[in-house]
Protein backbone atom coordinates (compact mmCIF):
# COMPACT_ATOMS: atom_id res chain seq x y z
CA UNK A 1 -6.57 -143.89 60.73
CA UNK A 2 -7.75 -147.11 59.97
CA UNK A 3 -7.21 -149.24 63.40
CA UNK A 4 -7.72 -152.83 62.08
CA UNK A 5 -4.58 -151.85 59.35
CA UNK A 6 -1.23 -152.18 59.62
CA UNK A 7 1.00 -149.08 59.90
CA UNK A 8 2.06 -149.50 56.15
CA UNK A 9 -1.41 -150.25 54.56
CA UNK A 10 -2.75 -147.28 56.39
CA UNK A 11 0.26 -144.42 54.76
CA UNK A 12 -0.38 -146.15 51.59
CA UNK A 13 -4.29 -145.92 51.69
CA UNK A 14 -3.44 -142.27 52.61
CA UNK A 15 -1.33 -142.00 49.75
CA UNK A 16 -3.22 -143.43 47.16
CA UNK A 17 -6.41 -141.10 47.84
CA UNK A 18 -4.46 -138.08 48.43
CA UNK A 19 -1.46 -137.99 45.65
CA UNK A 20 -2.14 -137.08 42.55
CA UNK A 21 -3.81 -139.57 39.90
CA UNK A 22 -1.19 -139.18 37.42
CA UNK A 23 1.49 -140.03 39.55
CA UNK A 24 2.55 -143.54 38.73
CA UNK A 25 1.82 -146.52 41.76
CA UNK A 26 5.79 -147.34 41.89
CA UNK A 27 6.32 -143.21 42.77
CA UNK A 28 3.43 -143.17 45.63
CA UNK A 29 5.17 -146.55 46.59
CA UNK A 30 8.37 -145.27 46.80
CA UNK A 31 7.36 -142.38 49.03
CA UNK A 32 6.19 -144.17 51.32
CA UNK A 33 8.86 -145.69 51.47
CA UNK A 34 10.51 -142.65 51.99
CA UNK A 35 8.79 -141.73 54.20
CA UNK A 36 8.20 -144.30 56.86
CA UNK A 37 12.33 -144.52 56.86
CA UNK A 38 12.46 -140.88 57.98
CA UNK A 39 9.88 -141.42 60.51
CA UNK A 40 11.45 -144.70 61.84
CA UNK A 41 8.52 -146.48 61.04
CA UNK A 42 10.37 -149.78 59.00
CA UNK A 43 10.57 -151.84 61.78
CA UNK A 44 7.00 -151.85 62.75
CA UNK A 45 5.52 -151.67 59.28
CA UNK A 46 3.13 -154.98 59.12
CA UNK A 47 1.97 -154.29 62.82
CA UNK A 48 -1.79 -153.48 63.67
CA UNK A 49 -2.85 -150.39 64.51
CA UNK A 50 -5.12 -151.24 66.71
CA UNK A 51 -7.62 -149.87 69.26
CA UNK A 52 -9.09 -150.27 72.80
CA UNK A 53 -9.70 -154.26 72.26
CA UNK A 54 -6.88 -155.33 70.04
CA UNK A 55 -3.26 -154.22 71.12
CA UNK A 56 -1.59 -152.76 68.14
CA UNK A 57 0.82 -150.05 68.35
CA UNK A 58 2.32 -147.36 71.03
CA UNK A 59 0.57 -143.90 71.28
CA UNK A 60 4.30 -142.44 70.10
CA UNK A 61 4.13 -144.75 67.07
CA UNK A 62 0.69 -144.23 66.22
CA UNK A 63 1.59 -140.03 66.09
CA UNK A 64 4.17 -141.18 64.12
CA UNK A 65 1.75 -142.78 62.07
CA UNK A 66 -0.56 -139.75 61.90
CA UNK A 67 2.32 -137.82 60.77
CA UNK A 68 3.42 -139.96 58.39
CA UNK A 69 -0.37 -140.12 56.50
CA UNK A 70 -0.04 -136.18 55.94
CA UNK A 71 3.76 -136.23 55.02
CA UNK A 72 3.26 -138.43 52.39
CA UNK A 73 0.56 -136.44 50.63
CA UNK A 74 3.46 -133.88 50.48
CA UNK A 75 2.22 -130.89 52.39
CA UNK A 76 3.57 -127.32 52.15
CA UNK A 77 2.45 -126.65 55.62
CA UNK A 78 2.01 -128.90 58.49
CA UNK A 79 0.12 -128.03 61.25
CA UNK A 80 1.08 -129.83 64.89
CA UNK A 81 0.04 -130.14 68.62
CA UNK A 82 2.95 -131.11 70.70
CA UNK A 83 4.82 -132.78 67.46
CA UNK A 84 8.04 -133.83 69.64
CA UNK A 85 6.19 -135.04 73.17
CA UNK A 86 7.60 -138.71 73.26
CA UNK A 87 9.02 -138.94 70.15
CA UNK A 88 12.09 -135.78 68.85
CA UNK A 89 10.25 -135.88 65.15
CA UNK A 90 11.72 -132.05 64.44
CA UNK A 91 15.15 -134.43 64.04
CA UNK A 92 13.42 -136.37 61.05
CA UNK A 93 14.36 -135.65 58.03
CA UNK A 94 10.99 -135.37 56.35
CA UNK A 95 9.48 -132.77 58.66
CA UNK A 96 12.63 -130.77 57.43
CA UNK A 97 11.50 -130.03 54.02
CA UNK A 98 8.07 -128.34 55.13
CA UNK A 99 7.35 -125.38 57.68
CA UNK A 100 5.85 -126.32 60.61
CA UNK A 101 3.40 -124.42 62.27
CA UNK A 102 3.59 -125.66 66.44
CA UNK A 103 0.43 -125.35 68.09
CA UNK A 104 0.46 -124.71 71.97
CA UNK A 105 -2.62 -125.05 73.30
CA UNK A 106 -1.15 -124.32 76.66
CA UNK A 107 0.18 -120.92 75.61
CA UNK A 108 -3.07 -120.00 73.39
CA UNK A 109 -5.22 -121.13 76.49
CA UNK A 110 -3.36 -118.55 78.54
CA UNK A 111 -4.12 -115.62 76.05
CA UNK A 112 -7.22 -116.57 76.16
CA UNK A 113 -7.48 -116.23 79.85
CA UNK A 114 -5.52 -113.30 80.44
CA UNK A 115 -8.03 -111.48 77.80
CA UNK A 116 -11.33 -112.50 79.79
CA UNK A 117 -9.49 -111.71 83.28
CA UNK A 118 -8.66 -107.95 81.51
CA UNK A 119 -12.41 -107.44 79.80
């Protein structure tokens, strides 16, 4: 994520490097687009980023953000940590269309343990 970019140049840089070439500019525009309104992302579009010396926006937005920069390259799996602390993204309409795959560290942390404690 580029910091010093607003939320909508940064899902469109992702876009355009990650879509296919053939796919015409209005079609990446459009999703987006798309894609920002599902994440309820509109409103805060032309804000900054940001980063420890320029406010920009919340950490909730910004993983909004991050999720947003993989959606729109239009994954067939999605891989996330904690995907609905501070924000209830499994509601959002694009997450719908691709299988998510929650990580727990918390829970795979505790396998972990209870392996070492048993060897």
């Amino acid at each position: 994520m580029l910091r010093g970019l607003a939320v909508e140049e940064n899902i469109r840089h992702s876009a355009f490097m990650r879509l296919p070439a053939d796919m015409s500019h209005k079609k990446k525009l459009d999703r987006v687009e798309k894609v920002m309104e599902s994440l309820d992302l509109l409103y805060i579009r032309n804000n900054i980023i940001g980063n420890e010396l320029v406010r920009g926006i919340s950490g909730g937005q910004r993983k909004r953000v991050n999720v947003a920069m993989e959606l729109v390259a239009d994954p067939s799996l999605l891989a996330l940590d904690e995907p609905t602390s501070g924000y209830v993204a499994l509601r959002c309409a694009a997450l719908r269309r691709v299988r998510l795959c929650l990580i727990v560290f918390l829970l795979l942390n505790r396998i972990v343990q209870s392996i070492a404690i048993s060897d």
